[in-house]
C-alpha atoms as a PDB file:
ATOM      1  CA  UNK A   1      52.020  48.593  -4.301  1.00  0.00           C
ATOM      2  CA  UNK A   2      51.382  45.638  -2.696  1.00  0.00           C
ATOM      3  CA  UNK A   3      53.671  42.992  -1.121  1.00  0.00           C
ATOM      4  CA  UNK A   4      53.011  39.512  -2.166  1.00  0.00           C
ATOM      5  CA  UNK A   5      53.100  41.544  -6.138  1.00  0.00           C
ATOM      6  CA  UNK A   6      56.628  42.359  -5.572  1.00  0.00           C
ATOM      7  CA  UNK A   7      59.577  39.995  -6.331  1.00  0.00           C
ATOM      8  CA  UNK A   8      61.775  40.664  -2.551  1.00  0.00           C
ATOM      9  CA  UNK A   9      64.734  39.592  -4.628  1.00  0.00           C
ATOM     10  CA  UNK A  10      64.896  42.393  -6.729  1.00  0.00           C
ATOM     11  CA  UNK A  11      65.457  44.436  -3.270  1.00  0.00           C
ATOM     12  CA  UNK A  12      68.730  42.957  -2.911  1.00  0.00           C
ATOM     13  CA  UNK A  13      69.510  43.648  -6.637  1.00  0.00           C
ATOM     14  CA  UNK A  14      68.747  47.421  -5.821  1.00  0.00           C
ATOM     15  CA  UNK A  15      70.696  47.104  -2.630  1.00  0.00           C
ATOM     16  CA  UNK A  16      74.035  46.260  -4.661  1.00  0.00           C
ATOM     17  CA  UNK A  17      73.356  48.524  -7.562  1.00  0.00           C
ATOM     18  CA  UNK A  18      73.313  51.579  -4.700  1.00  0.00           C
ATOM     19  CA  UNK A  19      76.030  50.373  -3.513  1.00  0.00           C
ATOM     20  CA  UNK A  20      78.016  49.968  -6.995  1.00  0.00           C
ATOM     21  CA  UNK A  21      76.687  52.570  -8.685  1.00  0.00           C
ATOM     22  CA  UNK A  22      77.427  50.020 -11.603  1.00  0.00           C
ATOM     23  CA  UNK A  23      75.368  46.751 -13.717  1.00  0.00           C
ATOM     24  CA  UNK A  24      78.476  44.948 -13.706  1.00  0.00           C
ATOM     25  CA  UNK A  25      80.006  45.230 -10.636  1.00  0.00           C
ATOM     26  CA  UNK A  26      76.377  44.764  -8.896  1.00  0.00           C
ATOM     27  CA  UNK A  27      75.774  41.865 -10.843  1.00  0.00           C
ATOM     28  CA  UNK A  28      79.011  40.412  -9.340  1.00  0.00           C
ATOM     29  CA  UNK A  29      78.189  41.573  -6.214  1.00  0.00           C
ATOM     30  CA  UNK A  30      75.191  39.538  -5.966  1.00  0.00           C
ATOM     31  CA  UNK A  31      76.159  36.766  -8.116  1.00  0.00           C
ATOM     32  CA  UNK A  32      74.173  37.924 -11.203  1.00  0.00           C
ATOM     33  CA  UNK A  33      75.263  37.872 -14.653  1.00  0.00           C
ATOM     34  CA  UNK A  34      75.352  41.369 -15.673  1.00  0.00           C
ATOM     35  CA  UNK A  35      71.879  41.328 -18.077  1.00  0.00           C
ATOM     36  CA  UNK A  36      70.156  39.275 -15.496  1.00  0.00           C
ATOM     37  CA  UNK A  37      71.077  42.693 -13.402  1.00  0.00           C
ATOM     38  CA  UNK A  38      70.083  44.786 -15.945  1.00  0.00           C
ATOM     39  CA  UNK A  39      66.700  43.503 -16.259  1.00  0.00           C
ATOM     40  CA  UNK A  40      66.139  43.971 -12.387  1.00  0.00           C
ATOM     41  CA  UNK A  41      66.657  47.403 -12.422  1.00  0.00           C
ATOM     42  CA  UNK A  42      64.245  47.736 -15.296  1.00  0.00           C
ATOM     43  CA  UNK A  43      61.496  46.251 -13.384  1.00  0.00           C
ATOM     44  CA  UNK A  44      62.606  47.949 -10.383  1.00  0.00           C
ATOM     45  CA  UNK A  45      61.978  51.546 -12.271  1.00  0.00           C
ATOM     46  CA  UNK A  46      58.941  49.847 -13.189  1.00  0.00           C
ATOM     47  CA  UNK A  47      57.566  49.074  -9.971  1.00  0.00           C
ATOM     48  CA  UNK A  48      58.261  52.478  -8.506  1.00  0.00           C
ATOM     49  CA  UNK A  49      57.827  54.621 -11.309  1.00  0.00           C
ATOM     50  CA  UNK A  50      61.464  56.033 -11.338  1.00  0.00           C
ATOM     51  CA  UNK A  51      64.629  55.713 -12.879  1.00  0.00           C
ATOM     52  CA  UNK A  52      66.475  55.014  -9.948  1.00  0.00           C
ATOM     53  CA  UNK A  53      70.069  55.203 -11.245  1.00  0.00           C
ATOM     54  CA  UNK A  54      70.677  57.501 -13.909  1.00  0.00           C
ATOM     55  CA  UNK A  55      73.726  57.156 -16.494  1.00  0.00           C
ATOM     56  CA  UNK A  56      75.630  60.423 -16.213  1.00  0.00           C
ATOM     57  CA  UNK A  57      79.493  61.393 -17.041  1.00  0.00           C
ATOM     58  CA  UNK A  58      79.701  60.721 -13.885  1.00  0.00           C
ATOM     59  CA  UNK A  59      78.681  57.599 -13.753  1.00  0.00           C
ATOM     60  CA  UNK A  60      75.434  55.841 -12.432  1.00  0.00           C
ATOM     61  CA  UNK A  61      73.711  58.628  -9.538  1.00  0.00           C
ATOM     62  CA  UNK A  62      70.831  57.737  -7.690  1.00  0.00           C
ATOM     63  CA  UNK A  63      67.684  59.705  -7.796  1.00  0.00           C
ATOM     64  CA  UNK A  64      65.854  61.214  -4.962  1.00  0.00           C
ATOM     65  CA  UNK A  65      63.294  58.450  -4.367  1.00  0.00           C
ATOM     66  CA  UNK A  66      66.560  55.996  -4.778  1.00  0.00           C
ATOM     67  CA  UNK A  67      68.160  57.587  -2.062  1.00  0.00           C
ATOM     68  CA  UNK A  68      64.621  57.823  -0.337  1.00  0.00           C
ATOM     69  CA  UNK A  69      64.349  53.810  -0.368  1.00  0.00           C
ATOM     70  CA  UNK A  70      67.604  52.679   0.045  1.00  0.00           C
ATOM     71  CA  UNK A  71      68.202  53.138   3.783  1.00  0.00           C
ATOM     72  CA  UNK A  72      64.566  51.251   5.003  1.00  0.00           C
ATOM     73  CA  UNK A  73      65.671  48.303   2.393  1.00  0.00           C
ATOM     74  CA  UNK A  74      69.392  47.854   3.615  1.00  0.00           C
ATOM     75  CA  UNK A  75      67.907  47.926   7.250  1.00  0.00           C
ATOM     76  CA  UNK A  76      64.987  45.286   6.371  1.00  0.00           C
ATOM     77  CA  UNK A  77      68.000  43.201   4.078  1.00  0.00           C
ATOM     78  CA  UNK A  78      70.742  43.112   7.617  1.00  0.00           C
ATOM     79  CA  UNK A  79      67.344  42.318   9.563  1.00  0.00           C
ATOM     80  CA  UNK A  80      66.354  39.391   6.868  1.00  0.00           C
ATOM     81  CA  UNK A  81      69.718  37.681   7.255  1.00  0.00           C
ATOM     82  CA  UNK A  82      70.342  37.905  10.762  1.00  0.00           C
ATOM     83  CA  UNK A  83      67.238  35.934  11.297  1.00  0.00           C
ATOM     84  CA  UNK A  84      67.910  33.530   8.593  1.00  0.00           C
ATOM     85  CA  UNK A  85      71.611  33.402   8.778  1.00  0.00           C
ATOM     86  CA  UNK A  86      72.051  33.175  12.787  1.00  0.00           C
ATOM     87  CA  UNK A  87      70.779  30.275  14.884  1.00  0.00           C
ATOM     88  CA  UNK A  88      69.082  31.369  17.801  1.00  0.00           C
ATOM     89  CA  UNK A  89      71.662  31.461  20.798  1.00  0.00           C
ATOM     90  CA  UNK A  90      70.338  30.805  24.385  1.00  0.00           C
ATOM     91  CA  UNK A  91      72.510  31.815  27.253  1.00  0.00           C
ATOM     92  CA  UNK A  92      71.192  30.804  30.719  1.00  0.00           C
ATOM     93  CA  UNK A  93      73.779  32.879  32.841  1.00  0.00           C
ATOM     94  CA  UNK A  94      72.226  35.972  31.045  1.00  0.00           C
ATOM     95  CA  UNK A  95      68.980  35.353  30.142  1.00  0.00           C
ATOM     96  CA  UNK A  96      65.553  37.100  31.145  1.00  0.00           C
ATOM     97  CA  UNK A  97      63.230  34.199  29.660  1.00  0.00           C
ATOM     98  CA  UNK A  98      59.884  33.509  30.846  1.00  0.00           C
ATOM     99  CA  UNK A  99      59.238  29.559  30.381  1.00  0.00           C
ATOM    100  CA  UNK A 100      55.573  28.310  31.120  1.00  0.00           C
ATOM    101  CA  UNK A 101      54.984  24.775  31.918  1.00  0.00           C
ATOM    102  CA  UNK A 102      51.654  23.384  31.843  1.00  0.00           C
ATOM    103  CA  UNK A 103      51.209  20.632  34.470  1.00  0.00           C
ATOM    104  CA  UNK A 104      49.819  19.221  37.975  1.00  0.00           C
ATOM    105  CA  UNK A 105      50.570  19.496  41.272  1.00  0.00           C
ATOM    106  CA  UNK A 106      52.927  16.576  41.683  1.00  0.00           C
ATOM    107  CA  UNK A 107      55.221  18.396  39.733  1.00  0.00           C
ATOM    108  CA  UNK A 108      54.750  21.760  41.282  1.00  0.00           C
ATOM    109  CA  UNK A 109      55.728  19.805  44.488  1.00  0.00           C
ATOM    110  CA  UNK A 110      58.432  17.624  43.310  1.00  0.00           C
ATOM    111  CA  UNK A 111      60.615  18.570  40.496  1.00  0.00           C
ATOM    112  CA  UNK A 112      59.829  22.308  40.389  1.00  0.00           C
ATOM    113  CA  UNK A 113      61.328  23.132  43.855  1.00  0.00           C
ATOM    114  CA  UNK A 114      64.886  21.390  42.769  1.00  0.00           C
ATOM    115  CA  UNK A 115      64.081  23.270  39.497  1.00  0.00           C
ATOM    116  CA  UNK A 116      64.189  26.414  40.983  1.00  0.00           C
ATOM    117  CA  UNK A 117      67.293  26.159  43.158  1.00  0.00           C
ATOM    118  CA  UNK A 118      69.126  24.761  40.437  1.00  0.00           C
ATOM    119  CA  UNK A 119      68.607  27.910  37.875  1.00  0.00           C
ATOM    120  CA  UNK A 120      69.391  30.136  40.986  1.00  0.00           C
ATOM    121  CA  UNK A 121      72.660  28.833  40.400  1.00  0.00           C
ATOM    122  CA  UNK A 122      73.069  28.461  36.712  1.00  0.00           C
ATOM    123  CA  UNK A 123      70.203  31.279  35.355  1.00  0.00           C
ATOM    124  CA  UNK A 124      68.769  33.549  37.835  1.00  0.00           C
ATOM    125  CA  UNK A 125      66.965  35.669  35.780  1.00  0.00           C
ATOM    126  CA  UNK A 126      64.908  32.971  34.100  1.00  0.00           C
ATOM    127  CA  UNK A 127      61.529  33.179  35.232  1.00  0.00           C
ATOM    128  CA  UNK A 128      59.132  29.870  35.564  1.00  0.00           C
ATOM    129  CA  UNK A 129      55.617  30.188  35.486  1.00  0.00           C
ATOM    130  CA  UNK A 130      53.141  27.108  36.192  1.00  0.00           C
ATOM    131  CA  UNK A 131      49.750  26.882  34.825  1.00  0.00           C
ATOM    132  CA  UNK A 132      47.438  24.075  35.856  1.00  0.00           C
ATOM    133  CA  UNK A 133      46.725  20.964  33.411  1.00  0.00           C
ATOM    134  CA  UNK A 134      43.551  20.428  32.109  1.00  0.00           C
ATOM    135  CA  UNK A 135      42.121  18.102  30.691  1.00  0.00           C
ATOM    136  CA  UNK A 136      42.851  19.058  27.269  1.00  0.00           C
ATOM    137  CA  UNK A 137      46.369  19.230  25.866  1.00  0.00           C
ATOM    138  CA  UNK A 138      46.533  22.653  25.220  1.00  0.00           C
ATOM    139  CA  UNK A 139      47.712  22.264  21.347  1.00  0.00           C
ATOM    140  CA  UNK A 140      47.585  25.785  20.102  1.00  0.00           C
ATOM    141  CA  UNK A 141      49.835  27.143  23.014  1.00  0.00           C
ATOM    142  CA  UNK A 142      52.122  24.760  22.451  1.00  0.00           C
ATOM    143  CA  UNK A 143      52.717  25.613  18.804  1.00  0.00           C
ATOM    144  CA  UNK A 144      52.651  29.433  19.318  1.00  0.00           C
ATOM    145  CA  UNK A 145      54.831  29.198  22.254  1.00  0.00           C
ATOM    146  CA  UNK A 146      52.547  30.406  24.731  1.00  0.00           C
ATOM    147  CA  UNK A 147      53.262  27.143  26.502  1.00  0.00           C
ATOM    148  CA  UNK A 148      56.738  25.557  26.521  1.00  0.00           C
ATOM    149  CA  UNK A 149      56.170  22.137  28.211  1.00  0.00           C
ATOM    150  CA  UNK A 150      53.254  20.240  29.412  1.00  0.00           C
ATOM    151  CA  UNK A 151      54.136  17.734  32.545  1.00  0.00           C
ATOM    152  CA  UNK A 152      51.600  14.929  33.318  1.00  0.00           C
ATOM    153  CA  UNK A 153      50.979  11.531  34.457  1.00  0.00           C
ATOM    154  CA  UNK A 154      49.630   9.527  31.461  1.00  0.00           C
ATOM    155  CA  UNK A 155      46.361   8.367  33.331  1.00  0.00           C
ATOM    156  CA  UNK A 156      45.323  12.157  32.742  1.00  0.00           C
ATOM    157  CA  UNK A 157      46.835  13.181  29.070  1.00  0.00           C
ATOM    158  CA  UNK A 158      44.876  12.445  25.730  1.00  0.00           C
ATOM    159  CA  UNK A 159      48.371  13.159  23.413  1.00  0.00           C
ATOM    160  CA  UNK A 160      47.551  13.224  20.276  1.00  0.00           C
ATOM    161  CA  UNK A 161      49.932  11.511  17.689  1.00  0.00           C
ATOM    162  CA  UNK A 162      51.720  14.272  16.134  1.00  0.00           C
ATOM    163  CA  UNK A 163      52.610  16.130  19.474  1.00  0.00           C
ATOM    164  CA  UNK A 164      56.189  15.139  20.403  1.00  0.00           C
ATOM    165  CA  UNK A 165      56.229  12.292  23.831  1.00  0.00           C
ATOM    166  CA  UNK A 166      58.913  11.452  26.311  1.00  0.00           C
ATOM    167  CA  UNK A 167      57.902   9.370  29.521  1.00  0.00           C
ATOM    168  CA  UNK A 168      60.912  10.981  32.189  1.00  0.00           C
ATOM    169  CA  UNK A 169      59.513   8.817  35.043  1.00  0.00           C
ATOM    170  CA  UNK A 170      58.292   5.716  36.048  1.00  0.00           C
ATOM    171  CA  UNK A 171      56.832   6.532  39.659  1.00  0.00           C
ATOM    172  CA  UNK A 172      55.528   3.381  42.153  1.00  0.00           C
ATOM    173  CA  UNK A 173      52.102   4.309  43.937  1.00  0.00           C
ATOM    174  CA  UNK A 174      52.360   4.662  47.697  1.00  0.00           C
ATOM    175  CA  UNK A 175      49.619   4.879  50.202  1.00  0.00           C
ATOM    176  CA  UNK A 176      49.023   7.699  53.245  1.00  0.00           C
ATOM    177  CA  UNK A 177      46.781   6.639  56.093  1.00  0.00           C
ATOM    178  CA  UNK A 178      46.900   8.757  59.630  1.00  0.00           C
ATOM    179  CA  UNK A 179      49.466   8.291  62.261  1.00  0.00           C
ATOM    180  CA  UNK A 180      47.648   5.935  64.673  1.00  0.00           C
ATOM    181  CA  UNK A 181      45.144   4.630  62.190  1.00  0.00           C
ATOM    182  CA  UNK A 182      43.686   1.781  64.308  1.00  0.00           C
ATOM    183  CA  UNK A 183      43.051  -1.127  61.319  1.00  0.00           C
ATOM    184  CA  UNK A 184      46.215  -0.256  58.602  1.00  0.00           C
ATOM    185  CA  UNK A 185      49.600  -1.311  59.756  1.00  0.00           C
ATOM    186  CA  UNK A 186      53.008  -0.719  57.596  1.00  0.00           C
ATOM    187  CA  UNK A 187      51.095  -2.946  54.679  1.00  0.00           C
ATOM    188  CA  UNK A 188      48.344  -2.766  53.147  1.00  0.00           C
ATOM    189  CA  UNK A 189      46.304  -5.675  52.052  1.00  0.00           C
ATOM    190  CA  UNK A 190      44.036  -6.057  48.930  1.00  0.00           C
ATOM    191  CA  UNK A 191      41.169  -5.916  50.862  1.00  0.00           C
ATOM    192  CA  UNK A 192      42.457  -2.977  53.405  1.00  0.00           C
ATOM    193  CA  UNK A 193      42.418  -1.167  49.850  1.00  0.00           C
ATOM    194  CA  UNK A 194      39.043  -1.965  48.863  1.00  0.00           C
ATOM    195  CA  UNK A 195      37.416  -1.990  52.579  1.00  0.00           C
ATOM    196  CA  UNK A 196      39.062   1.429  53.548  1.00  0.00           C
ATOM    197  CA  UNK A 197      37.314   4.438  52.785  1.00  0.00           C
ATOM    198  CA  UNK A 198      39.923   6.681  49.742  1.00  0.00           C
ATOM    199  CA  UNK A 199      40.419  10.396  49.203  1.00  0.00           C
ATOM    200  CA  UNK A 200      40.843  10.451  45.690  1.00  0.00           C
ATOM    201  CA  UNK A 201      43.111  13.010  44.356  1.00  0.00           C
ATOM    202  CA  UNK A 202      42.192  14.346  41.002  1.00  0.00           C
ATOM    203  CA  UNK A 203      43.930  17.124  39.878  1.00  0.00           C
ATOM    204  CA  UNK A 204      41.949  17.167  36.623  1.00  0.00           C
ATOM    205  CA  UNK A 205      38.332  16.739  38.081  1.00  0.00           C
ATOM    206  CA  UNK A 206      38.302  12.975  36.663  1.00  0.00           C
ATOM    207  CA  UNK A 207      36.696  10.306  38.395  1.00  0.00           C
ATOM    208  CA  UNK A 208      38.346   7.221  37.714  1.00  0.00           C
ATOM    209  CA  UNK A 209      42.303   6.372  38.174  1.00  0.00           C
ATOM    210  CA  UNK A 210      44.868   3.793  37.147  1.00  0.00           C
ATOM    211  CA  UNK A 211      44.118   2.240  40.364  1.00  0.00           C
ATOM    212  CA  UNK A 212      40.124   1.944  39.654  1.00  0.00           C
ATOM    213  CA  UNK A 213      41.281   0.574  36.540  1.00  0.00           C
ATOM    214  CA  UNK A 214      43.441  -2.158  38.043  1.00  0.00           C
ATOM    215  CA  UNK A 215      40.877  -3.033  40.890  1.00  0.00           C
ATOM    216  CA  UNK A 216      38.161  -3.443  37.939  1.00  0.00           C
ATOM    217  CA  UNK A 217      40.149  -5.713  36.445  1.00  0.00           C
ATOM    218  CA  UNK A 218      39.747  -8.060  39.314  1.00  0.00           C
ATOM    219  CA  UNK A 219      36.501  -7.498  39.689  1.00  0.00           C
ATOM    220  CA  UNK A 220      36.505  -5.090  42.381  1.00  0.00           C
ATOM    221  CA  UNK A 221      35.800  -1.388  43.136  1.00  0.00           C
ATOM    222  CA  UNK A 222      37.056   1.131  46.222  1.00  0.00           C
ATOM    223  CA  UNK A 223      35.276   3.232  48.090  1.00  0.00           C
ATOM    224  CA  UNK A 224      35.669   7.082  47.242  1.00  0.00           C
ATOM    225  CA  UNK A 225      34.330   9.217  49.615  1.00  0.00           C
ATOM    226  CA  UNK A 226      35.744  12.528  48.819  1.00  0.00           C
ATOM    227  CA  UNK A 227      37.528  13.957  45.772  1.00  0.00           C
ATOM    228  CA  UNK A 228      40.232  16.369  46.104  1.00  0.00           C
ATOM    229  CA  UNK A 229      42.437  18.400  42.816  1.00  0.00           C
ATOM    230  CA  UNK A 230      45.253  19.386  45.498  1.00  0.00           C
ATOM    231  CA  UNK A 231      47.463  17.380  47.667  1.00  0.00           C
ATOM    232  CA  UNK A 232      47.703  19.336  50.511  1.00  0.00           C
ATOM    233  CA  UNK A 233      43.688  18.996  51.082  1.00  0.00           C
ATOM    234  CA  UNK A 234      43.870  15.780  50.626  1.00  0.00           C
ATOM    235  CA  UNK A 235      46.119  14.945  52.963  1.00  0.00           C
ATOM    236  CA  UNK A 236      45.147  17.357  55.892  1.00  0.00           C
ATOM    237  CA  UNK A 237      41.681  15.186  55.103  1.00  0.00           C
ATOM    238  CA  UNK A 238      43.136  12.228  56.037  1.00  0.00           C
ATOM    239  CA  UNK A 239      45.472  13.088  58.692  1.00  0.00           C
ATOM    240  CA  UNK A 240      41.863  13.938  60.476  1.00  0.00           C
ATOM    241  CA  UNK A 241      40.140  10.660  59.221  1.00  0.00           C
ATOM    242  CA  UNK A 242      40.535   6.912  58.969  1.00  0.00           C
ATOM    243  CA  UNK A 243      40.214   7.306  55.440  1.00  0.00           C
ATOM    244  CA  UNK A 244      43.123   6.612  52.917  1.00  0.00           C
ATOM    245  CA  UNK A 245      45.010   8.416  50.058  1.00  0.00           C
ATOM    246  CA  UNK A 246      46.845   6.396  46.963  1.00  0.00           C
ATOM    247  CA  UNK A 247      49.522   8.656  45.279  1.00  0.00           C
ATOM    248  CA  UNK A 248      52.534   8.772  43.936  1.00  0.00           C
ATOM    249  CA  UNK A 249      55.197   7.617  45.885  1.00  0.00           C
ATOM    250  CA  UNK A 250      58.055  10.801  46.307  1.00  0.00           C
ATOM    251  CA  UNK A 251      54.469  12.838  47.324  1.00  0.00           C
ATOM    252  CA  UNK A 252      53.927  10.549  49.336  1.00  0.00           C
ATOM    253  CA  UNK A 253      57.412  10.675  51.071  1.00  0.00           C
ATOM    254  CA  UNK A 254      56.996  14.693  50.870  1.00  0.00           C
ATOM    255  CA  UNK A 255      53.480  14.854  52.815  1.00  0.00           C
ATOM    256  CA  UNK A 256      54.475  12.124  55.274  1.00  0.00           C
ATOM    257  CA  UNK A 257      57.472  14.038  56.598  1.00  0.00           C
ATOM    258  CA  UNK A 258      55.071  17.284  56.883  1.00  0.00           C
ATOM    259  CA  UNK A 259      51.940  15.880  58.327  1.00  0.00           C
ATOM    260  CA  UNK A 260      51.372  13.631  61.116  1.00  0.00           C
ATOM    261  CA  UNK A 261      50.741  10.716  58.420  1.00  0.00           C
ATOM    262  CA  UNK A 262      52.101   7.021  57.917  1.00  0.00           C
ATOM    263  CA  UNK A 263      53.548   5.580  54.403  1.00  0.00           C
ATOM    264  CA  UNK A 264      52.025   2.345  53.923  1.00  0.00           C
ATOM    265  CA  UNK A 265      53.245   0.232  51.135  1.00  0.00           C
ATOM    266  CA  UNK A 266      50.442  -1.194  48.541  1.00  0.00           C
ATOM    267  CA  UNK A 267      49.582  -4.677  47.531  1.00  0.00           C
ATOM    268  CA  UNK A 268      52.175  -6.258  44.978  1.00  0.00           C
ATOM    269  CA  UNK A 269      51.516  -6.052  41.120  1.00  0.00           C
ATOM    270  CA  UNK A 270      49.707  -2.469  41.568  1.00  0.00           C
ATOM    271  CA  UNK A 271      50.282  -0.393  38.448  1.00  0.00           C
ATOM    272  CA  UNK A 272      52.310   2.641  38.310  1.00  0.00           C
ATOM    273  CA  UNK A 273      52.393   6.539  37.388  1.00  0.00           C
ATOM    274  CA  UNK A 274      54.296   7.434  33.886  1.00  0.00           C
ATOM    275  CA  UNK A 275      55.571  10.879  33.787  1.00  0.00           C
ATOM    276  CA  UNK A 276      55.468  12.454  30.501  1.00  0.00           C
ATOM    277  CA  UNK A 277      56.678  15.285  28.930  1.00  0.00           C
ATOM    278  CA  UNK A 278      54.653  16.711  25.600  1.00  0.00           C
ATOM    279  CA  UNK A 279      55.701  19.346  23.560  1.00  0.00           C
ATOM    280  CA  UNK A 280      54.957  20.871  19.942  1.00  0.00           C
ATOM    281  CA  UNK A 281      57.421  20.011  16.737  1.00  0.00           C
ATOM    282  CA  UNK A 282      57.304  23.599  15.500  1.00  0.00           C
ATOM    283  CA  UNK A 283      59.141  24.360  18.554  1.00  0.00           C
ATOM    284  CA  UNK A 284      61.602  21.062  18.618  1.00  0.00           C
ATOM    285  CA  UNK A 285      64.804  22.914  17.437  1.00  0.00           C
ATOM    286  CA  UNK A 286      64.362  25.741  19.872  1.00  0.00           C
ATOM    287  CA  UNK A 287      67.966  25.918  21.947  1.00  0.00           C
ATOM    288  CA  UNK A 288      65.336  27.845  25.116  1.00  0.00           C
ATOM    289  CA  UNK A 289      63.096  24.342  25.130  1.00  0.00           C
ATOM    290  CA  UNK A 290      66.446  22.190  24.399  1.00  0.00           C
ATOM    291  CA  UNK A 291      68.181  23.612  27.631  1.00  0.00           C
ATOM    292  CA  UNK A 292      64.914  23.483  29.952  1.00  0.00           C
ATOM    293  CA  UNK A 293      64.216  19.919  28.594  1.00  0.00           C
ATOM    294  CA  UNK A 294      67.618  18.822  29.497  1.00  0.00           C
ATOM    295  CA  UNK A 295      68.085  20.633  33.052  1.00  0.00           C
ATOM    296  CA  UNK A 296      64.237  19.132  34.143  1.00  0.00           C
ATOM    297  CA  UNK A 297      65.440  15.650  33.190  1.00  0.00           C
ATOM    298  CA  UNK A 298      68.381  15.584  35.328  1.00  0.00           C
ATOM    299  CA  UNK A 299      66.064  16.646  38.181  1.00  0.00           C
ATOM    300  CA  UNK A 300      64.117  13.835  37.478  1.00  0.00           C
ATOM    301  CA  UNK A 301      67.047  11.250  37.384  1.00  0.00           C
ATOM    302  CA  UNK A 302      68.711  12.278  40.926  1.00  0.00           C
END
């Protein structure tokens, strides 16, 4: 017999008629008038080719195959409705979850640390694992699960429409130039920005930025010399060069405290980084996704 030429309700007709050994008192059971019960368990013998429940002085007795099926379909019926019945409970202080976020390295070096101490208080055993962004959204993860989040600066993402959007941040660009640089001061004019030599950090191999975009638009272009996809290179580059690196600005507070490297502030009017979060619908009314969500945006607001 196959599946999909079965009727599954008639399985929790036979499920109440084992259990009543009676039409009437299945049928009342289930909420069935009693021939609407009757007729089940005709096409139940039917489909299996037994009588199932045979009339006796007794009463109704099941038959060896009835007694056969009747323990795998009560197990499959208590499985059915905890699944359906149940919504799914997530509990941080005790769970062993795995959630994989999809994303670049200014999040790796800025919200993930806080993330991390935070669920050492709140869920240890939760596990976080980061895969790099590309330059794709990575769609099909997403809807299976594979993925929970993706975490990216807009500049880099492609979202399509029916994906679901929140921007968390708004960050301001800052600048990084050596300690010492001889030409760049605590400001940095339009034309410092165009004249210096950059280090363009490109976490998804692209070659243009919000800030090419900007400059093009008044009529100008910078000088990249080298592209890096990882802060740290970047900025050991220029804390060995007179060259300069635009970024956002908490990474740029994080790298200047580690590296013998000045924050410089950036010509007024320069555009800024939008932090966005993407996930998939199919997995909206997860409570996993719903708690993560919410703990990762409070990081972001301190």
């Amino acid at each position: 017999m196959k599946l999909h030429q079965f009727d599954l309700n008639l399985l929790r007709a036979f499920d109440a008629l084992m259990i009543e050994r009676n039409v009437t008192k299945a049928a009342q059971r289930v909420f069935l008038s009693q021939p609407a019960m009757s007729h089940a368990l005709n096409r139940l013998r039917q489909h299996f080719n037994d009588p199932l429940l045979v009339r006796t002085p007794q009463g109704m007795l099941p038959s060896a195959r009835a007694l056969a099926l009747h323990s795998g379909i009560q197990q499959a019926l208590k499985l059915l409705e905890q699944q359906l019945d149940e919504p799914d409970i997530f509990e941080p202080a005790n769970s062993q979850r795995r959630f994989v976020i999809s994303t670049t390295d200014y999040v790796e070096c800025v919200l993930i640390p806080p993330l991390i101490s935070r669920l050492k208080a709140i869920a240890p055993g939760v596990h976080i694992e980061i895969v790099i962004l590309r330059e794709q959204i990575p769609e099909s993860e997403l809807a299976n699960g594979e993925i929970d989040l993706v975490l990216g600066f807009d500049e880099y993402m492609a979202v399509p429409k029916h994906l679901m959007r929140e921007t968390w941040l708004t960050e301001p660009l800052s600048a990084l130039v050596r300690e010492g640089h001889p030409e760049i001061g605590n400001q940095l004019s339009l034309e410092q920005l165009v004249a210096t030599p950059h280090v363009f950090h490109s976490p998804l191999g692209t070659h243009e930025s919000i800030i090419d975009r900007f400059l093009s638009t008044q009529g100008l272009t910078r000088q990249i010399s080298v592209n890096s996809q990882s802060y740290m290179s970047a900025a050991a580059i220029v804390s060995q060069s007179d060259h300069l690196l635009v970024l956002p600005q908490k990474v740029a507070q994080m790298l200047a405290s580690h590296w013998p490297l000045k924050q410089v502030s950036l010509p007024s009017n320069m555009p800024s980084y939008h932090l966005n979060c993407v996930w998939h619908p199919v997995q909206q009314s997860q409570p996993g996704l719903q708690w993560l969500k919410q703990i990762m945006q409070q990081i972001v607001t301190i």
